[in-house]
Every structure is written in structure tokens, then in C-alpha cells.
Protein backbone atom coordinates (compact mmCIF):
# COMPACT_ATOMS: atom_id res chain seq x y z
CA UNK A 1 -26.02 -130.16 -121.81
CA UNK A 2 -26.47 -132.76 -119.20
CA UNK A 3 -24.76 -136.22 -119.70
CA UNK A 4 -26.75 -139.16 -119.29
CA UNK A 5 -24.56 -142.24 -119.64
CA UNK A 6 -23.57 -143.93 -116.94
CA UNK A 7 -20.52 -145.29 -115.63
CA UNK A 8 -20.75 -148.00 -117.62
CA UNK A 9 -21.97 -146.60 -120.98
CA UNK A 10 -18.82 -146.09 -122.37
CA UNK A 11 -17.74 -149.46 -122.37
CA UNK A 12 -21.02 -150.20 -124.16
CA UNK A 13 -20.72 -147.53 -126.23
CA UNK A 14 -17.14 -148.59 -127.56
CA UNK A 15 -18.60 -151.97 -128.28
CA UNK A 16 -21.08 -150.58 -130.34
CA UNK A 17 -19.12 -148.60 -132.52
CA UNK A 18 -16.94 -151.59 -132.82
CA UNK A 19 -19.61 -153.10 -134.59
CA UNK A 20 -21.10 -150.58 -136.30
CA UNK A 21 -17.40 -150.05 -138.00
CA UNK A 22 -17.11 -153.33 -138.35
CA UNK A 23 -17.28 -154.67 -142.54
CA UNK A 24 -17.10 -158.37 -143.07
CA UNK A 25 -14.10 -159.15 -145.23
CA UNK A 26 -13.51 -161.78 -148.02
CA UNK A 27 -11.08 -163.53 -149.16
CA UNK A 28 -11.02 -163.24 -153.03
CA UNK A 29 -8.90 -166.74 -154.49
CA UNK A 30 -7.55 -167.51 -157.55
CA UNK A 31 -7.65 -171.70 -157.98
CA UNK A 32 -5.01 -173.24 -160.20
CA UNK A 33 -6.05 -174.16 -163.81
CA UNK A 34 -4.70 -176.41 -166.51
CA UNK A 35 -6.50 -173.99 -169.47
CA UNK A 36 -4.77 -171.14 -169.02
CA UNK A 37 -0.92 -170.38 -169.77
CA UNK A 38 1.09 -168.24 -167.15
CA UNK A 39 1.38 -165.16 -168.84
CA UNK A 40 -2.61 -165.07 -169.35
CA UNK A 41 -2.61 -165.56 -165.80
CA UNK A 42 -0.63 -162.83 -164.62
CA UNK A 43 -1.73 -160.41 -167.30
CA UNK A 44 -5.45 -160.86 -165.92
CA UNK A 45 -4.37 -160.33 -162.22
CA UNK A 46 -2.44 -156.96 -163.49
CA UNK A 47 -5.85 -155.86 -165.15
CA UNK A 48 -7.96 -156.45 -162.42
CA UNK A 49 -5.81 -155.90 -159.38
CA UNK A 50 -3.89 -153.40 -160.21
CA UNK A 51 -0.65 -154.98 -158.82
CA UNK A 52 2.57 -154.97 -160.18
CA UNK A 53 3.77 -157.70 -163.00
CA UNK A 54 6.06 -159.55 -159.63
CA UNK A 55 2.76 -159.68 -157.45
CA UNK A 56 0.91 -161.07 -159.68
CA UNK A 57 3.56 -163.80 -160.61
CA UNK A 58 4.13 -164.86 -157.03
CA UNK A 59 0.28 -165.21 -157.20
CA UNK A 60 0.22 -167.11 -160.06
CA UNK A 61 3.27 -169.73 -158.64
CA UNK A 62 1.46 -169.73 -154.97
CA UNK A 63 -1.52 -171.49 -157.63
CA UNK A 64 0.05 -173.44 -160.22
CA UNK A 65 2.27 -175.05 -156.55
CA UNK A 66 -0.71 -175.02 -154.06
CA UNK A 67 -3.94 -175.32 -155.77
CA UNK A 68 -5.04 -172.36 -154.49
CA UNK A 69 -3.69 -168.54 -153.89
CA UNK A 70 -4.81 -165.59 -152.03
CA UNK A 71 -5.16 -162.73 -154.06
CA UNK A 72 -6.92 -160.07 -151.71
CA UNK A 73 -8.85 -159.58 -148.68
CA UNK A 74 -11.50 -156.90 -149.33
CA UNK A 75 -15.37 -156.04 -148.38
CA UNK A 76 -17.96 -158.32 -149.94
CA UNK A 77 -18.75 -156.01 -153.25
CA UNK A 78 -15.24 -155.59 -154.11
CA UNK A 79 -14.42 -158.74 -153.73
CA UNK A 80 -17.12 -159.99 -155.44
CA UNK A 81 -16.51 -158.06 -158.78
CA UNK A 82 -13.30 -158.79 -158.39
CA UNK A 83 -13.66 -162.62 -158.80
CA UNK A 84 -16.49 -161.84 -161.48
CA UNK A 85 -13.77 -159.91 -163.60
CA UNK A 86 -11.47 -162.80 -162.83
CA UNK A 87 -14.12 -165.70 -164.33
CA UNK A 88 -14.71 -163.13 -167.31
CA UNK A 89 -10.96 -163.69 -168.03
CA UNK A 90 -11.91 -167.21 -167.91
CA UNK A 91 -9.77 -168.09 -164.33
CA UNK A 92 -11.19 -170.06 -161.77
CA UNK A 93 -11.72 -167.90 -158.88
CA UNK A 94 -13.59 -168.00 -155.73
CA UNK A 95 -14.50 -165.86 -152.32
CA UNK A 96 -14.32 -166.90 -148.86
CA UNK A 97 -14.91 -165.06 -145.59
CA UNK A 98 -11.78 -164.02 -143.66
């Protein structure tokens, strides 16, 4: 089989599977509440995270403290239903691109 690329093709060629790989992330965030006690909180990240009971507290503190927490950085979908599971526990949550 002959090759055809050039020289230069597999410069190009790296570039474009760079961006063909390439999945825009988001930033799924949890926004500090006055409605919801602590242990609601952190019970609701456990359910929809999946992360252990201390993760979810330091989330929890890094939002009652800042205002705002990062809770994951995932592909659009995920983090998408992710926040939507979040609201259904009735937390404030929002995405972001990375």
C-alpha cells in the first residue's frame, strides 16, 4: 500500500485527532443555600455522586464558606443530569464550562 501523506501530514494529522478526541468539559457546582440543613446536603451529594460521606462534607463546607463549590468536572450530559438530580433534591446547582 502506497503512503500518501506528506512530510507534513503527520503533524496535521495529530492535530486532528486532538480534536476529534477532544469532549468539552463542565463544571457541575453546587451554590450555598439557606433551605437546606447539612446533612440533607451531604446525603444528596452521596446519592448522586457516588462519593464518600467525607467528600461530600468538604463539598458541602467549600459552599456553606464560599458561596459556591466544585463538585465535578465531567462531559456536558453527565454533568447535566447530574445538576438536574441535584435541583430534584431541591439544591441549588449550576454548570459551567471548564
Amino acid at each position: 500500500m502506497k503512503n500518501t501523506l506528506s512530510a507534513s501530514s503527520p503533524k496535521t494529522a495529530t492535530v486532528m485527532e486532538r480534536q476529534a478526541t477532544h469532549i468539552p468539559r463542565y463544571k457541575v457546582l453546587l451554590h450555598n443555600d439557606d433551605r437546606n440543613s447539612m446533612e440533607h446536603v451531604v446525603k444528596s451529594l452521596m446519592r448522586v455522586f457516588k462519593f464518600g460521606q467525607e467528600e461530600c462534607e468538604r463539598i458541602m463546607a467549600e459552599a456553606h464558606k464560599n458561596g459556591l463549590a466544585l463538585c465535578a468536572i465531567e462531559p456536558y450530559e453527565q454533568a447535566e443530569l447530574h445538576r438536574d438530580q441535584l435541583v430534584s433534591f431541591s439544591l441549588i446547582a449550576s454548570i459551567e464550562p471548564e
